[in-house]
Protein backbone atom coordinates (compact mmCIF):
# COMPACT_ATOMS: atom_id res chain seq x y z
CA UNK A 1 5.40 -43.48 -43.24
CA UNK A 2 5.50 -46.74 -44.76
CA UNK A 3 7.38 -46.80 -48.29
CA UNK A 4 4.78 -48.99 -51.15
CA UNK A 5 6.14 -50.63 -53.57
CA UNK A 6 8.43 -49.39 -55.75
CA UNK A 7 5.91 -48.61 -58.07
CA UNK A 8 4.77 -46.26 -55.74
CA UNK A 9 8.21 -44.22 -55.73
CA UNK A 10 8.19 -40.84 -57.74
CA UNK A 11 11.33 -40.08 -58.73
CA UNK A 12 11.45 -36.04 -60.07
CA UNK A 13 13.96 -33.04 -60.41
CA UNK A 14 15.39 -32.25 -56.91
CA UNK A 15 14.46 -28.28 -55.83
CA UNK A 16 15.79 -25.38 -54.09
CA UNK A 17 12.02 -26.35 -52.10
CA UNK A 18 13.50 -29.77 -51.14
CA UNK A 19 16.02 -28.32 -49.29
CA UNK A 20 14.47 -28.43 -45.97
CA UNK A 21 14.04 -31.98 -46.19
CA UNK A 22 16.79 -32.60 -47.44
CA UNK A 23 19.33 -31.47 -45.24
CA UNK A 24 16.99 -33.01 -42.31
CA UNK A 25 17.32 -36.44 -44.08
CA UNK A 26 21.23 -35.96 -44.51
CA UNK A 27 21.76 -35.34 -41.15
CA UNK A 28 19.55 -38.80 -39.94
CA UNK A 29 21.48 -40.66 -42.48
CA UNK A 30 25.20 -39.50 -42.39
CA UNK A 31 27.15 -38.52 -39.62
CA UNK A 32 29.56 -36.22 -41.58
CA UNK A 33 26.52 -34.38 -42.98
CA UNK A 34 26.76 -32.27 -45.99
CA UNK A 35 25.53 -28.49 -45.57
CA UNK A 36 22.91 -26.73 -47.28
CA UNK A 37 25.70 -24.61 -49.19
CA UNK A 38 26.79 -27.81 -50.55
CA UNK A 39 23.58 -28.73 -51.84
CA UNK A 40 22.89 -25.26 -53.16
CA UNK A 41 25.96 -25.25 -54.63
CA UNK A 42 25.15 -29.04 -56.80
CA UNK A 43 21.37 -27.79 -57.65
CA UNK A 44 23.57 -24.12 -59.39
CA UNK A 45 25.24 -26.48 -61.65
CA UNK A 46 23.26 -26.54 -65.22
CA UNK A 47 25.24 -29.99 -66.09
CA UNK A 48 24.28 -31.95 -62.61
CA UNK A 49 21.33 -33.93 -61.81
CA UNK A 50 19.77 -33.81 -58.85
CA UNK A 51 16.85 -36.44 -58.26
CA UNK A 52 14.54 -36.57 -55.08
CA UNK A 53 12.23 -40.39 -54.90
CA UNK A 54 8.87 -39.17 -53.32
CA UNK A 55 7.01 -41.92 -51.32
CA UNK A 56 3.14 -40.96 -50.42
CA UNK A 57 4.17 -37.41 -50.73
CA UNK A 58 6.95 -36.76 -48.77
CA UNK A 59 10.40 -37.02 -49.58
CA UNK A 60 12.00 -40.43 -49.10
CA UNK A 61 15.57 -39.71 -50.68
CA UNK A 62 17.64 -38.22 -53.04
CA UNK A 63 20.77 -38.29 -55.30
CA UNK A 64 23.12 -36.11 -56.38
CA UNK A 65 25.35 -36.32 -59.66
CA UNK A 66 27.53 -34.04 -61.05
CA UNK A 67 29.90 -33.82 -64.37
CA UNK A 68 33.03 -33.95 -65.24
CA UNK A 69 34.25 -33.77 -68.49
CA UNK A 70 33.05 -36.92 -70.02
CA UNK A 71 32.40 -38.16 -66.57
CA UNK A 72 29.43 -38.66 -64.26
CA UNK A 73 29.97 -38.69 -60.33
CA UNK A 74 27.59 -39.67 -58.02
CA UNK A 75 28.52 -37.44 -55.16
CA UNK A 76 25.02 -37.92 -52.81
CA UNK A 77 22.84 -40.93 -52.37
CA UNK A 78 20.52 -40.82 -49.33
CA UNK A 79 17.46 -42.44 -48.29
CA UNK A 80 15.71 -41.62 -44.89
CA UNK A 81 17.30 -43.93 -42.44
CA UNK A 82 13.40 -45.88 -41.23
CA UNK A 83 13.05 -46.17 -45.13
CA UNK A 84 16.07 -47.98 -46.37
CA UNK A 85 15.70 -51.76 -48.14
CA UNK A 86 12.51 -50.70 -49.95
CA UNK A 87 13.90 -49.83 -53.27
CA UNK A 88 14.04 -45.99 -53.30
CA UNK A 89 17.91 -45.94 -53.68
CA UNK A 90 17.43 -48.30 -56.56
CA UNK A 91 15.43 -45.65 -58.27
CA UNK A 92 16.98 -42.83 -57.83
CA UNK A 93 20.05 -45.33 -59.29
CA UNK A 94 17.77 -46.63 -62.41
CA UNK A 95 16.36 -42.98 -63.14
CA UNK A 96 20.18 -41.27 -63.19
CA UNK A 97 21.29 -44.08 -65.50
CA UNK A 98 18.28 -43.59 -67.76
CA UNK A 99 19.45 -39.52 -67.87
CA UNK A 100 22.98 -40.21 -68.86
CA UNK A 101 24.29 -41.72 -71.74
CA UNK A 102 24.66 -45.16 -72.75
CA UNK A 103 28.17 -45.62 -72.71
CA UNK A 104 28.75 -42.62 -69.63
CA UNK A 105 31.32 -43.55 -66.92
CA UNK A 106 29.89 -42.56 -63.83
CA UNK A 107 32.31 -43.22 -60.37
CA UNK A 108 31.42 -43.30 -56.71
CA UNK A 109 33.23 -43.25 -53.72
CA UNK A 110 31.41 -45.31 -50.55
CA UNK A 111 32.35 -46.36 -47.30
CA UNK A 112 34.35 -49.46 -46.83
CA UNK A 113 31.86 -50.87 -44.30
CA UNK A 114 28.84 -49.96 -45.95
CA UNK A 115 28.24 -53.65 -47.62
CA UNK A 116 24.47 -52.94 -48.47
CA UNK A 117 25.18 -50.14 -50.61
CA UNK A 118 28.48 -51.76 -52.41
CA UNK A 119 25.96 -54.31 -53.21
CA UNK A 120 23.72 -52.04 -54.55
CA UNK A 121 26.01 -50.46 -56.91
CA UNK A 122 27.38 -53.76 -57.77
CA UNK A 123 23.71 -54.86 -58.93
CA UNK A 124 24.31 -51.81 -61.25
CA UNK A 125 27.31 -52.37 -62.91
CA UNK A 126 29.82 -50.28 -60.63
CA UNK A 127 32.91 -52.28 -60.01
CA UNK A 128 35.54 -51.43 -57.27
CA UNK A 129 38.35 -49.68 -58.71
CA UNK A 130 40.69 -48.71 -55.46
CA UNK A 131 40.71 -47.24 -52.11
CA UNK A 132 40.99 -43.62 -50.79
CA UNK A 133 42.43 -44.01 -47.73
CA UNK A 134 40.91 -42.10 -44.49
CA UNK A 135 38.20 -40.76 -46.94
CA UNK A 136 35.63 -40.10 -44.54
CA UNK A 137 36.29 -37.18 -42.18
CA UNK A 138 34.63 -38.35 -39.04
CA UNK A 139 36.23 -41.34 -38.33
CA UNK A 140 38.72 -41.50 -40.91
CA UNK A 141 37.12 -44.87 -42.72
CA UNK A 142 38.64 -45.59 -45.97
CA UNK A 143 36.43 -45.16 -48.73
CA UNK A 144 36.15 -47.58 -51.88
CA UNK A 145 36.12 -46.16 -55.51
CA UNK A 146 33.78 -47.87 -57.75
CA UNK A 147 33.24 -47.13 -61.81
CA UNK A 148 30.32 -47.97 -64.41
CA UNK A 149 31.93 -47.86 -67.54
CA UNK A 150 31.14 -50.26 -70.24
CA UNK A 151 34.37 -52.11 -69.65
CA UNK A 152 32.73 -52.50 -66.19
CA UNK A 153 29.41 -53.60 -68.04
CA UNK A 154 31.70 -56.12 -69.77
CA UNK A 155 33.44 -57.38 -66.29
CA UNK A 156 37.00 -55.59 -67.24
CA UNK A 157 38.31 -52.74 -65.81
CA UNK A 158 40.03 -51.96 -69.04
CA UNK A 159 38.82 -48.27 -69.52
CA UNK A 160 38.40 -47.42 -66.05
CA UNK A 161 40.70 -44.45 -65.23
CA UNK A 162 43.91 -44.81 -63.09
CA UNK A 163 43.63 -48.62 -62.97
């Protein structure tokens, strides 16, 4: 499958039906791979939002964000590894956004090497906030912490918690 452009991406509610896919595109993209409990467990909560980007009818990628109080965290972003750079991560990215509100801080935690999707989150606002050292149980990479808050919208990290 070739991914159109990003026109062409449907972004919709996640399902229980998704599944499948799902868990076969987490374990092409990650290699600590969440299991399908943990993905049951996110699509249970009434507060989270769980997206899936559908490219020519098959499912491309998907995001996972769950609550917190008064705060949003992006716990799952994947995209089909032979589909990445084609904008489906920034849509899942613009369609969460548009769900939550307006002044929402949202966090993230990503891998210290992974400079194409610290970019990413940079183009949305997300600003690097710290480090959780050996993060990342398979090889013990740190991970960085990034926040959208509107302080971070601003370029302060004044109401970012912990800093």
């Amino acid at each position: 499958m070739t991914a159109p452009p990003a026109a062409a991406i449907e972004v919709r509610r996640l399902t229980y039906a998704d599944l499948p896919e799902v868990v076969a595109i987490e374990r092409r993209a990650f290699t600590s791979a969440w299991s399908l409990a943990m993905f049951v467990l996110e699509l249970s909560k009434p507060s989270g939002i769980c997206l899936a980007a559908v490219v020519e009818r098959e499912l491309a990628g998907y995001l996972i964000c769950s609550r917190y109080d008064t705060v949003w965290h992006i716990m799952n972003v994947a995209v089909d590894p032979e589909l990445r750079r084609r904008g489906i991560a920034t849509a899942l990215l613009s369609h969460v956004l548009e769900r939550v509100h307006q002044d929402a801080q949202l966090t993230l935690e990503v891998r210290r090497s992974n400079a194409g999707a610290i970019t990413l989150y940079e183009s949305f606002g997300f600003r690097s906030a710290g480090v959780r050292r050996r993060y990342y149980q398979d090889n013990g990479e740190d991970a960085i912490v990034m926040w959208r808050t509107p302080a971070t919208l601003r370029g302060t990290l004044d109401d970012v918690p912990g800093t």
